[in-house]
C-alpha atoms as a PDB file:
ATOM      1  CA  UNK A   1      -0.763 -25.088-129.741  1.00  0.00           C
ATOM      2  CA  UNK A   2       1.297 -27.818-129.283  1.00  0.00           C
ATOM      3  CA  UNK A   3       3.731 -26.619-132.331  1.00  0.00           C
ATOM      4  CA  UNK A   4       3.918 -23.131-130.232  1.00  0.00           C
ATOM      5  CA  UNK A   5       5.044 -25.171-127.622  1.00  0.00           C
ATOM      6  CA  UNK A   6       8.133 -26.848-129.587  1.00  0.00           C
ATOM      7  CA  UNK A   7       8.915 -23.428-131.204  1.00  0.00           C
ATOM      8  CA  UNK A   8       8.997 -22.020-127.927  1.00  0.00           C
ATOM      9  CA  UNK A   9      11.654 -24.729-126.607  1.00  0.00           C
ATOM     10  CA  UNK A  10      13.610 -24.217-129.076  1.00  0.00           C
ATOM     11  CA  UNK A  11      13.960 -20.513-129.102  1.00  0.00           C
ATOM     12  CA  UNK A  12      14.519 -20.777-125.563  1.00  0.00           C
ATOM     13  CA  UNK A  13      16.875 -23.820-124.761  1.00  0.00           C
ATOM     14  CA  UNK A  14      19.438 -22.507-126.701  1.00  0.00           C
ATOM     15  CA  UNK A  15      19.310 -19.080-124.843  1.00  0.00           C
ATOM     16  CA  UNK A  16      19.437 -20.755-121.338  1.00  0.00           C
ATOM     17  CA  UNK A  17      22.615 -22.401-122.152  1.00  0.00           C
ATOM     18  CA  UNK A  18      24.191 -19.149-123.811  1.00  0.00           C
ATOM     19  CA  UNK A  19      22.835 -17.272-120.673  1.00  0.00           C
ATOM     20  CA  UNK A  20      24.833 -20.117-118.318  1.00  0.00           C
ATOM     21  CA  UNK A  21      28.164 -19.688-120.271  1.00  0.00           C
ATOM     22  CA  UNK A  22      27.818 -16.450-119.310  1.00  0.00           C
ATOM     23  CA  UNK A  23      26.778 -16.828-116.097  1.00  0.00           C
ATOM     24  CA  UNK A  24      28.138 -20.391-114.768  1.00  0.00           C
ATOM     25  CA  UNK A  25      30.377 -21.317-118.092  1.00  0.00           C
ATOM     26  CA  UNK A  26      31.644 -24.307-115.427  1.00  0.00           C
ATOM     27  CA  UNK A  27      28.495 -25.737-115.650  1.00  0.00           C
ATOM     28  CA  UNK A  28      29.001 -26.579-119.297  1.00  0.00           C
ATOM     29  CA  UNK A  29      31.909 -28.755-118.686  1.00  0.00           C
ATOM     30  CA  UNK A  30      32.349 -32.119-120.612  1.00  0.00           C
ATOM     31  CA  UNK A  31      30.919 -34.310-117.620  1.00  0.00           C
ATOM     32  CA  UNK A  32      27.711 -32.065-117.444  1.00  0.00           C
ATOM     33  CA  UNK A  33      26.829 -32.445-121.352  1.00  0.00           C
ATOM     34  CA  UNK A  34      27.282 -35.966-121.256  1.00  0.00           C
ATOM     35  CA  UNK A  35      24.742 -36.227-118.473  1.00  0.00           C
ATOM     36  CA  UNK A  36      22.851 -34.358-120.759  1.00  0.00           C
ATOM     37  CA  UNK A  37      22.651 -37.087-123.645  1.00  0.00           C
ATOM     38  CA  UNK A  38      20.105 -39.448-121.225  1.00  0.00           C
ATOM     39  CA  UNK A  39      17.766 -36.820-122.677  1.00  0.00           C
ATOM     40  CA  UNK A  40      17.939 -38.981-125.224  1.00  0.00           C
ATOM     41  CA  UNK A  41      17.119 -42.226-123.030  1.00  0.00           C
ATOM     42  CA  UNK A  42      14.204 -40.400-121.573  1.00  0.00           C
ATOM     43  CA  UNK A  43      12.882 -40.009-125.373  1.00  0.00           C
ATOM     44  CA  UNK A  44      13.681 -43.338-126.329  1.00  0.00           C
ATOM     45  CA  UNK A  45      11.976 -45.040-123.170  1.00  0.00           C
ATOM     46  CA  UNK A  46       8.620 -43.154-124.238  1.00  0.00           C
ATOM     47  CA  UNK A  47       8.980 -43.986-127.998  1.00  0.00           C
ATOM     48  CA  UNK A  48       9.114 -47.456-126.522  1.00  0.00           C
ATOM     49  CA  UNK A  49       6.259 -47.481-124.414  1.00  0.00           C
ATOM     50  CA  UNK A  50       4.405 -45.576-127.277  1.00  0.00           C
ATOM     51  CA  UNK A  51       5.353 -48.337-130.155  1.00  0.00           C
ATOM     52  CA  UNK A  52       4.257 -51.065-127.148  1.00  0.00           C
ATOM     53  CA  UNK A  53       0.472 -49.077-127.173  1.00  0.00           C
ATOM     54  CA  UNK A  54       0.484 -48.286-130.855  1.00  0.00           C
ATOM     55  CA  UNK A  55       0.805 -51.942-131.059  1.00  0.00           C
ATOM     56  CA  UNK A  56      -1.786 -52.646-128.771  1.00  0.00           C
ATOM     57  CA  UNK A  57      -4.095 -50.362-130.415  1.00  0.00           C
ATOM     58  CA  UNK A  58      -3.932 -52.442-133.667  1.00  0.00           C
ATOM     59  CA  UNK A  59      -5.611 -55.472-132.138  1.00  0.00           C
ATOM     60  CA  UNK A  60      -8.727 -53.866-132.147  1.00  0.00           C
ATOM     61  CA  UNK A  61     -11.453 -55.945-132.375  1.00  0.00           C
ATOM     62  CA  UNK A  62     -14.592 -55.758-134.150  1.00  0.00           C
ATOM     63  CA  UNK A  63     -13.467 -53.440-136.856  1.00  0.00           C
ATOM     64  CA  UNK A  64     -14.695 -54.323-140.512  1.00  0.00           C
ATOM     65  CA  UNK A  65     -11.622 -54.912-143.694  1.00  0.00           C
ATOM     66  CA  UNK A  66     -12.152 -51.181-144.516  1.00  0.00           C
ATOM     67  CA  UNK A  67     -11.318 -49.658-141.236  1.00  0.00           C
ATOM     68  CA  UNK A  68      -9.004 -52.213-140.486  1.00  0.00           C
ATOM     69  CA  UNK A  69      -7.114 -50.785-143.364  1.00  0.00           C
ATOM     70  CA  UNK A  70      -7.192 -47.439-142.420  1.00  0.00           C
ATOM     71  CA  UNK A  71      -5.762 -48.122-138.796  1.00  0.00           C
ATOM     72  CA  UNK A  72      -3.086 -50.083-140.190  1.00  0.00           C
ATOM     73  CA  UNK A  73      -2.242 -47.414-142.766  1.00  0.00           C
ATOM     74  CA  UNK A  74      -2.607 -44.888-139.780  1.00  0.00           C
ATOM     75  CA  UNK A  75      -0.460 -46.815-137.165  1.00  0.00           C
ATOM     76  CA  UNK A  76       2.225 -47.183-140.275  1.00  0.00           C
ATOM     77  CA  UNK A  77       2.514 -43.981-140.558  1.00  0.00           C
ATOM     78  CA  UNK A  78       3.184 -43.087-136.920  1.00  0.00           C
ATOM     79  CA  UNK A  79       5.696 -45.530-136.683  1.00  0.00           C
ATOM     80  CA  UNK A  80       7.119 -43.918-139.640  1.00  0.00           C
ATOM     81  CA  UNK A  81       7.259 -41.072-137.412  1.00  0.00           C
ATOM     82  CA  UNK A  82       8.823 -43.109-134.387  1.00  0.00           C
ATOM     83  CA  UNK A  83      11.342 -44.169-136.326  1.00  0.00           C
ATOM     84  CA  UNK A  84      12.265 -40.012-137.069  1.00  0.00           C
ATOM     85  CA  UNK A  85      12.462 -39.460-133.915  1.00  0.00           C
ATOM     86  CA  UNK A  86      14.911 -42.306-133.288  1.00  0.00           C
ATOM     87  CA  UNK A  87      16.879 -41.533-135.534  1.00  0.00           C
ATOM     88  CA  UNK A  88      16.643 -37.796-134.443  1.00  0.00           C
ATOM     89  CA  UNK A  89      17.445 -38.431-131.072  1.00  0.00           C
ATOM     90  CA  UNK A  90      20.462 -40.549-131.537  1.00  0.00           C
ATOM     91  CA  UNK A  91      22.048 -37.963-134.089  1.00  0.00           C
ATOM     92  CA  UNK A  92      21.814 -35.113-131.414  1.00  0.00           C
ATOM     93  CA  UNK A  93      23.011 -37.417-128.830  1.00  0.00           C
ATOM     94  CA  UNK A  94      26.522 -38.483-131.039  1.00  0.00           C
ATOM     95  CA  UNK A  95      26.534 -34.338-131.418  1.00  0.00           C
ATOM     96  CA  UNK A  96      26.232 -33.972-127.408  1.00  0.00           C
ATOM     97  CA  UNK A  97      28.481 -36.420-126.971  1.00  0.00           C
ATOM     98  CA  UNK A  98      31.054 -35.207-129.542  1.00  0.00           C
ATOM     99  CA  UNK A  99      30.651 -31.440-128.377  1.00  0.00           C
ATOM    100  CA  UNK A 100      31.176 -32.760-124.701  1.00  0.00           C
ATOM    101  CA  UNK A 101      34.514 -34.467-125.560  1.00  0.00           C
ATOM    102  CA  UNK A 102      35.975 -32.033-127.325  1.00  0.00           C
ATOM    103  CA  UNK A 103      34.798 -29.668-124.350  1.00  0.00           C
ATOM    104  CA  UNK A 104      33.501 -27.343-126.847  1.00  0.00           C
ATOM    105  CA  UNK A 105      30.182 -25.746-125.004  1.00  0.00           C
ATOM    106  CA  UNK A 106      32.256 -24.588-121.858  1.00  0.00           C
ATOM    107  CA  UNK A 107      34.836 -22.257-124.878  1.00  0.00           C
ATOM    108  CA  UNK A 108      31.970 -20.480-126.865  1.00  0.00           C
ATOM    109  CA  UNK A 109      28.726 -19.030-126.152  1.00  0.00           C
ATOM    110  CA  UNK A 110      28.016 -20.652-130.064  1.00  0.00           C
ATOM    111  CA  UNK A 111      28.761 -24.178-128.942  1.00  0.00           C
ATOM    112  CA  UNK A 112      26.434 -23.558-125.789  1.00  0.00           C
ATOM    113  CA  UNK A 113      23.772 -22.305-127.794  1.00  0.00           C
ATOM    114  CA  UNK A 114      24.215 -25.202-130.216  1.00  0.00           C
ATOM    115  CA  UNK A 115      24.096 -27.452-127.370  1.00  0.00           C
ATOM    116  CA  UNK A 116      20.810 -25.581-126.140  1.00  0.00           C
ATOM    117  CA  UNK A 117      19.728 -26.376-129.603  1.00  0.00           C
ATOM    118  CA  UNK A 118      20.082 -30.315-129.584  1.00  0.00           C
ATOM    119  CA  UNK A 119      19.382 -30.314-126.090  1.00  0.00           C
ATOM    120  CA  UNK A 120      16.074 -28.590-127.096  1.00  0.00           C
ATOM    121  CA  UNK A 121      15.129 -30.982-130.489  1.00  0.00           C
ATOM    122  CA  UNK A 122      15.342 -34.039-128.017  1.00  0.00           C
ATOM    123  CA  UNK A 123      13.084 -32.371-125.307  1.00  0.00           C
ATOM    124  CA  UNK A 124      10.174 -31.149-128.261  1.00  0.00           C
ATOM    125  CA  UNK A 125      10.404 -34.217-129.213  1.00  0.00           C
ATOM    126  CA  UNK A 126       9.444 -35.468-125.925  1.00  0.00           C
ATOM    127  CA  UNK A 127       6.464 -33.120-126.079  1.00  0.00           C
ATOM    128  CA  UNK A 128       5.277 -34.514-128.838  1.00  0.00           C
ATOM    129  CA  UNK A 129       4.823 -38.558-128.276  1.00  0.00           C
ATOM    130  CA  UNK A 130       1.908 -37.863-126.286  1.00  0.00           C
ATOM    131  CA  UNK A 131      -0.336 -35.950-128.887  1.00  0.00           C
ATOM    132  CA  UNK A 132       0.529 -38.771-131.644  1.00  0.00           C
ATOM    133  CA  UNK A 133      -0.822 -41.337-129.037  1.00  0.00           C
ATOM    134  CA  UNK A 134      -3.681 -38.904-128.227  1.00  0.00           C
ATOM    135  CA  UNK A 135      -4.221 -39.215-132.155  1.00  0.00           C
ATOM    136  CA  UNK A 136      -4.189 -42.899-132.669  1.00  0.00           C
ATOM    137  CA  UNK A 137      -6.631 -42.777-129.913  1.00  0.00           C
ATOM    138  CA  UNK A 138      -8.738 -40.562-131.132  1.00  0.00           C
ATOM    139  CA  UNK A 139      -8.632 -42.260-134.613  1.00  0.00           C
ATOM    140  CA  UNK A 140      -9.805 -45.710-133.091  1.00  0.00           C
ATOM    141  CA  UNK A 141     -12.365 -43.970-131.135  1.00  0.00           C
ATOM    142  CA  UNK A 142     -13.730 -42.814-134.715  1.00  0.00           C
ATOM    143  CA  UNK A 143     -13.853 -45.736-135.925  1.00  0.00           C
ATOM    144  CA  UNK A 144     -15.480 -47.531-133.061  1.00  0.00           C
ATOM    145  CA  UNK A 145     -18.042 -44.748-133.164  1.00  0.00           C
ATOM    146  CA  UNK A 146     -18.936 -45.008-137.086  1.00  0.00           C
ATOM    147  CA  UNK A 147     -19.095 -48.797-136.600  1.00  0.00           C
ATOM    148  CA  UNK A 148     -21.725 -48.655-133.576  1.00  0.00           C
ATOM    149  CA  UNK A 149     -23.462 -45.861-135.453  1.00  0.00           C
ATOM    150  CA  UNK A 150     -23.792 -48.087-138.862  1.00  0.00           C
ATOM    151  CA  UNK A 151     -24.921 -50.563-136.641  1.00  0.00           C
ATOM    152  CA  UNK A 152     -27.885 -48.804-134.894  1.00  0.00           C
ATOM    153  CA  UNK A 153     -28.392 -47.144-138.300  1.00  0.00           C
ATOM    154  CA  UNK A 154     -28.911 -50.952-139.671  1.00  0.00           C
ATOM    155  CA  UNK A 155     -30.889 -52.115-136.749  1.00  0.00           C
ATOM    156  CA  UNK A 156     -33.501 -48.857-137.328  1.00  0.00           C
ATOM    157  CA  UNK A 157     -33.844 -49.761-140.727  1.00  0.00           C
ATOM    158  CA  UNK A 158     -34.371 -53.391-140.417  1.00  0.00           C
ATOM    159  CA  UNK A 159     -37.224 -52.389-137.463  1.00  0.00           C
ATOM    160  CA  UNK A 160     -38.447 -49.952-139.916  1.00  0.00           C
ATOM    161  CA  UNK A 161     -38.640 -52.794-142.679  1.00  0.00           C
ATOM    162  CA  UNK A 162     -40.676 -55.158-140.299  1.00  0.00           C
ATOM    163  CA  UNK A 163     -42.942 -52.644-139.383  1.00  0.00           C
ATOM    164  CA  UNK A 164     -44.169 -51.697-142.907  1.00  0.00           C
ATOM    165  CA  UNK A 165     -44.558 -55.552-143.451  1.00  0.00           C
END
């Protein structure tokens, strides 16, 4: 579903802003596009507050050398994926930027669309922090979960031991 959803921006970001050059072309001015790149400070404030909680999600306590290992190799591979989108989101906002000084959007349906484009990676990406802190989540839970069950499962037998004594 949630890859529908980033499809779906993308198709249809870039048709909103060829629809405004045609419609308001003088809303595609260099001043407006540049406004547009703290897109990319929204994005990078969550990635933030998402490394802060993927970090916080590591202390977890009570978790045996084996799962311990799998979180970490988990987390590093989300922040793996933090990074991407980083790097992502300051690449499209040098491309804003540069398509905004050289007024470029405002001449060409193309260079709107292509700003509908960029404009559209940085908001998908936006759309997707959430879910990869819903996963981490989910993957501690998981663990947490096999750990109490092992536990009860240890407890039964050991009761189950003492009884046949």
């Amino acid at each position: 579903m949630l890859q529908i959803i980033r499809w779906l921006i993308l198709f249809i970001m870039p048709a909103i802003f060829c629809g405004m050059w045609y419609i308001a072309p003088e809303l595609l001015d260099s001043t407006a596009i540049r406004y547009l790149t703290g897109i990319v400070a929204i994005l990078w404030s969550l990635e933030l507050y998402f490394y802060r909680q993927l970090g916080e999600l590591t202390k977890q306590e009570g978790l045996n050398a084996r799962q311990r290992e799998r979180l970490l190799l988990r987390t590093s591979e989300i922040r793996r994926r933090v990074y991407w989108i980083g790097c992502i989101g300051l690449a499209t906002s040098i491309l804003l930027w540069t398509l905004a000084s050289f007024s470029l959007p405002s001449s060409s349906p193309l260079y709107a669309a292509l700003t509908g484009v960029l404009v559209g990676i940085s908001i998908s990406y936006i759309v997707l922090l959430p879910s990869w802190f819903e996963e981490i989540s989910d993957f501690v839970d998981r663990i947490r979960h096999s750990e109490q069950t092992s536990k009860l499962w240890d407890a039964a037998v050991k009761k189950f031991d003492e009884k046949k004594k």
